[in-house]
N, C-alpha and C. Protein backbone atom coordinates (compact mmCIF):
# COMPACT_ATOMS: atom_id res chain seq x y z
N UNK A 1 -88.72 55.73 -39.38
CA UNK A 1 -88.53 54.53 -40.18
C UNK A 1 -88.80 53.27 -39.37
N UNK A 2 -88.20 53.28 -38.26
CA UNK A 2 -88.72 51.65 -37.41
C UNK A 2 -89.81 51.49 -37.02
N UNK A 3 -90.62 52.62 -36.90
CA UNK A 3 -91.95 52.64 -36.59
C UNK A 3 -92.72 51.99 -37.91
N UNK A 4 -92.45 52.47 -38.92
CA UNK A 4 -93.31 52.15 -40.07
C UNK A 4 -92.91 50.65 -40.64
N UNK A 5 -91.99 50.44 -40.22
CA UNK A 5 -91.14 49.00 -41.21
C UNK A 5 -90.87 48.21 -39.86
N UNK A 6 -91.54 48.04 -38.74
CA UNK A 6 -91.25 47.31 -37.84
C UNK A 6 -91.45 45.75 -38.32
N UNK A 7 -92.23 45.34 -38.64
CA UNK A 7 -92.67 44.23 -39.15
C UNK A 7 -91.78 43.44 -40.59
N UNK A 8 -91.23 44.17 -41.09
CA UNK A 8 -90.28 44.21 -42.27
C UNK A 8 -88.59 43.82 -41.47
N UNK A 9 -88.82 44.55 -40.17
CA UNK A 9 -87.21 44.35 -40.01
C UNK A 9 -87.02 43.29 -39.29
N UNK A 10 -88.05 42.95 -38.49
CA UNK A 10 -88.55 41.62 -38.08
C UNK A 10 -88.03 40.45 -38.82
N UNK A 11 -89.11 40.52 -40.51
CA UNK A 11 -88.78 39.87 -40.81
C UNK A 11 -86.95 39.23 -41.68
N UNK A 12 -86.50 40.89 -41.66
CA UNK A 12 -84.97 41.02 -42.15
C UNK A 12 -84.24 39.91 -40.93
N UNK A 13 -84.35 39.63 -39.48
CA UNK A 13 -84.18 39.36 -38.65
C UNK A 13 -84.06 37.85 -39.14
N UNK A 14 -85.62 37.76 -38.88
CA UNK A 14 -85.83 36.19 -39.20
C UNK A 14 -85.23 35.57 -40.17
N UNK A 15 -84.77 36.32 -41.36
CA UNK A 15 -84.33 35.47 -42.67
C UNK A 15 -82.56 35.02 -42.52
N UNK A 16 -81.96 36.62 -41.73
CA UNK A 16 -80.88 36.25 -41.88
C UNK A 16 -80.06 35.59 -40.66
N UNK A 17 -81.02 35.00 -39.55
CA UNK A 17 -81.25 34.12 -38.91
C UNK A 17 -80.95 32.57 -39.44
N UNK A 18 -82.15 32.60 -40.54
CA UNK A 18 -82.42 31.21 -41.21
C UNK A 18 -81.15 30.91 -41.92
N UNK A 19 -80.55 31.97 -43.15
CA UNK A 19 -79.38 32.21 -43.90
C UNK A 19 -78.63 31.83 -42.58
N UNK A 20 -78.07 31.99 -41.52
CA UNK A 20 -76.58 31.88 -40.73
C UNK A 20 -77.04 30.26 -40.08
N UNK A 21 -78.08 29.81 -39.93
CA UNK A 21 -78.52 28.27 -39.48
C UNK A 21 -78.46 27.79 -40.36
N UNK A 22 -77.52 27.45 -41.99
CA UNK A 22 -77.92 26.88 -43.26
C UNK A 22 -76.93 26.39 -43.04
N UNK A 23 -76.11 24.67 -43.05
CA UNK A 23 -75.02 24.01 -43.04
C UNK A 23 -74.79 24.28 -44.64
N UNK A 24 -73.52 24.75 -44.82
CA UNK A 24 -72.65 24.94 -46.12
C UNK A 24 -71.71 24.08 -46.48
N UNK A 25 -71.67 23.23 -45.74
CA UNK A 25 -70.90 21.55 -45.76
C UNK A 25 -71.69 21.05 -46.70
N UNK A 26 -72.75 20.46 -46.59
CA UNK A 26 -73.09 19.71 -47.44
C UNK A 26 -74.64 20.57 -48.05
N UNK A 27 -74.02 20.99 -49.06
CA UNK A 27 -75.24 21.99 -49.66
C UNK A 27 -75.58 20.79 -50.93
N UNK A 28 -76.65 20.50 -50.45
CA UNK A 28 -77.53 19.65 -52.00
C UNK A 28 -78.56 20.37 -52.12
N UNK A 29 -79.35 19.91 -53.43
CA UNK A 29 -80.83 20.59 -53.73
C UNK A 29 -81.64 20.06 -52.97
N UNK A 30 -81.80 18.45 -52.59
CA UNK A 30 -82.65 17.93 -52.44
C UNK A 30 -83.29 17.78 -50.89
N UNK A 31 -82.31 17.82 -50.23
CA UNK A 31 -83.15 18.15 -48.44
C UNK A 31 -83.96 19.64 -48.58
N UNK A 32 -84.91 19.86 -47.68
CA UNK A 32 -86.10 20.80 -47.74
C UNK A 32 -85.56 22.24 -47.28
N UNK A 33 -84.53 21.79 -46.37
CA UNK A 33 -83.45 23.25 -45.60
C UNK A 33 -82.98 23.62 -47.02
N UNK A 34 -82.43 22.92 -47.85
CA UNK A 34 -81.67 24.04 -48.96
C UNK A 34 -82.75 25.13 -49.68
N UNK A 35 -84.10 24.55 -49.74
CA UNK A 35 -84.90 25.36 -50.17
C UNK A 35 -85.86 26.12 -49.35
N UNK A 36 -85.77 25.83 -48.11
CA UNK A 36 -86.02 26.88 -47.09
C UNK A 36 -85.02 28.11 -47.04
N UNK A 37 -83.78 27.80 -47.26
CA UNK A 37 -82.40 28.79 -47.69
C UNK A 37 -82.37 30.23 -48.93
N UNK A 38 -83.41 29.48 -50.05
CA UNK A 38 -83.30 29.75 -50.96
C UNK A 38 -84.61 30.85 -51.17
N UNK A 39 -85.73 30.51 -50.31
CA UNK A 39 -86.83 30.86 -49.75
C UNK A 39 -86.31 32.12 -48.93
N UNK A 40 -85.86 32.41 -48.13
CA UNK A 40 -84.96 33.18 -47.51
C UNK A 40 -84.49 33.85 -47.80
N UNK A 41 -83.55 33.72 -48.76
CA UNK A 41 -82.80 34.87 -49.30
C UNK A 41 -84.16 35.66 -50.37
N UNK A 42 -85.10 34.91 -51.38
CA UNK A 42 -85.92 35.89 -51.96
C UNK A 42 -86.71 36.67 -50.99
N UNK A 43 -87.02 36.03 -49.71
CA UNK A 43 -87.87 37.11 -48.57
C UNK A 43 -87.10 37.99 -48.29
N UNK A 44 -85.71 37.96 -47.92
CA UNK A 44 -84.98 39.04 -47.60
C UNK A 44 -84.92 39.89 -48.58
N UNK A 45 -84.58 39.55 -49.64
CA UNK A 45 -84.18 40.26 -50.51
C UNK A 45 -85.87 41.48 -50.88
N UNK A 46 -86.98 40.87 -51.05
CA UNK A 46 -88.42 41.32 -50.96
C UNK A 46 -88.32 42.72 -50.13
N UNK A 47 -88.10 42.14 -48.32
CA UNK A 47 -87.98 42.85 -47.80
C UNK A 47 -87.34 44.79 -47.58
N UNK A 48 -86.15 44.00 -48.11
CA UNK A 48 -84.78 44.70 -48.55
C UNK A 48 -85.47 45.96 -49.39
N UNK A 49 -86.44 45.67 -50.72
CA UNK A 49 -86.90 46.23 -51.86
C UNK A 49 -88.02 47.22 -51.04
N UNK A 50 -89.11 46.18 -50.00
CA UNK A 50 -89.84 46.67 -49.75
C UNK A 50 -89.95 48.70 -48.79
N UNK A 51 -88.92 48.09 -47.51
CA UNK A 51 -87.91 49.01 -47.37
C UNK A 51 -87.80 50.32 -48.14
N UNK A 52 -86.95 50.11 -49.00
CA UNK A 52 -86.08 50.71 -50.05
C UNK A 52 -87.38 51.73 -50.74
N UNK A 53 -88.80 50.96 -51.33
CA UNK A 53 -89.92 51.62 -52.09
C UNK A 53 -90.39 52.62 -50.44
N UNK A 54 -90.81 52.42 -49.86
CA UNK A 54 -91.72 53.17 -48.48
C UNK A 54 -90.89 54.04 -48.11
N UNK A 55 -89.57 53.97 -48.00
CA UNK A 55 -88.82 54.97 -47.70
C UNK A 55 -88.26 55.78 -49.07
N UNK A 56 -88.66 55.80 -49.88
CA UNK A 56 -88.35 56.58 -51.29
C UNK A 56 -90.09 57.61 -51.07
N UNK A 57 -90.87 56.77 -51.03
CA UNK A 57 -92.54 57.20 -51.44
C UNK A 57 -92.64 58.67 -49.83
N UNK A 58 -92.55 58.17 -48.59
CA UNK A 58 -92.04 58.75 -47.76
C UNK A 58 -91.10 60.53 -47.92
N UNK A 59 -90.19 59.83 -48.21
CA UNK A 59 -89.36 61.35 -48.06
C UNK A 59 -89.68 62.07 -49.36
N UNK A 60 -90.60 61.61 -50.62
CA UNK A 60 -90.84 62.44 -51.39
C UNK A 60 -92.14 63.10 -50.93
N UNK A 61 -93.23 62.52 -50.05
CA UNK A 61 -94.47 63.42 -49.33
C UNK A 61 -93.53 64.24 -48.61
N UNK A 62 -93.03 64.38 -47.56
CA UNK A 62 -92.52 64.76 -46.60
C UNK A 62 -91.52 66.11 -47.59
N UNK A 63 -91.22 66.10 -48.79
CA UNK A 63 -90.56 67.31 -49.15
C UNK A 63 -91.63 67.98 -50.07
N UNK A 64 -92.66 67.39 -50.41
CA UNK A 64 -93.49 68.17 -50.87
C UNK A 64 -94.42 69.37 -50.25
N UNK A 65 -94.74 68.66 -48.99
CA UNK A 65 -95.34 69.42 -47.82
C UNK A 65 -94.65 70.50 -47.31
């Protein structure tokens, strides 16, 4: 699995990186960080899915064989 999704966990890395650098004090819409935040969580979440499909597609070759 880390071999194949290296680049994926990377980016799991990077997002929830960005997510823990997000000030929650003053959360408005309008500075560019809240929507870099928001940006973030749909990449993670992408990620998360992406993951989730390759490792489903994966262990169903692997029991067919």
């Amino acid at each position: 699995m880390i071999k194949r999704n290296l680049g994926l966990i990377l980016v799991i890395i990077a997002m929830i990186l960005n997510i823990l650098n997000f000030g929650f004090l003053n959360m408005s819409t309008k500075p560019l960080s809240f929507w870099l935040f928001l940006a973030s969580i749909f990449v993670l979440i992408a990620a998360f899915i992406k993951i989730f499909i390759t490792e489903n597609k994966e262990s169903k070759k692997s029991k067919s064989d």
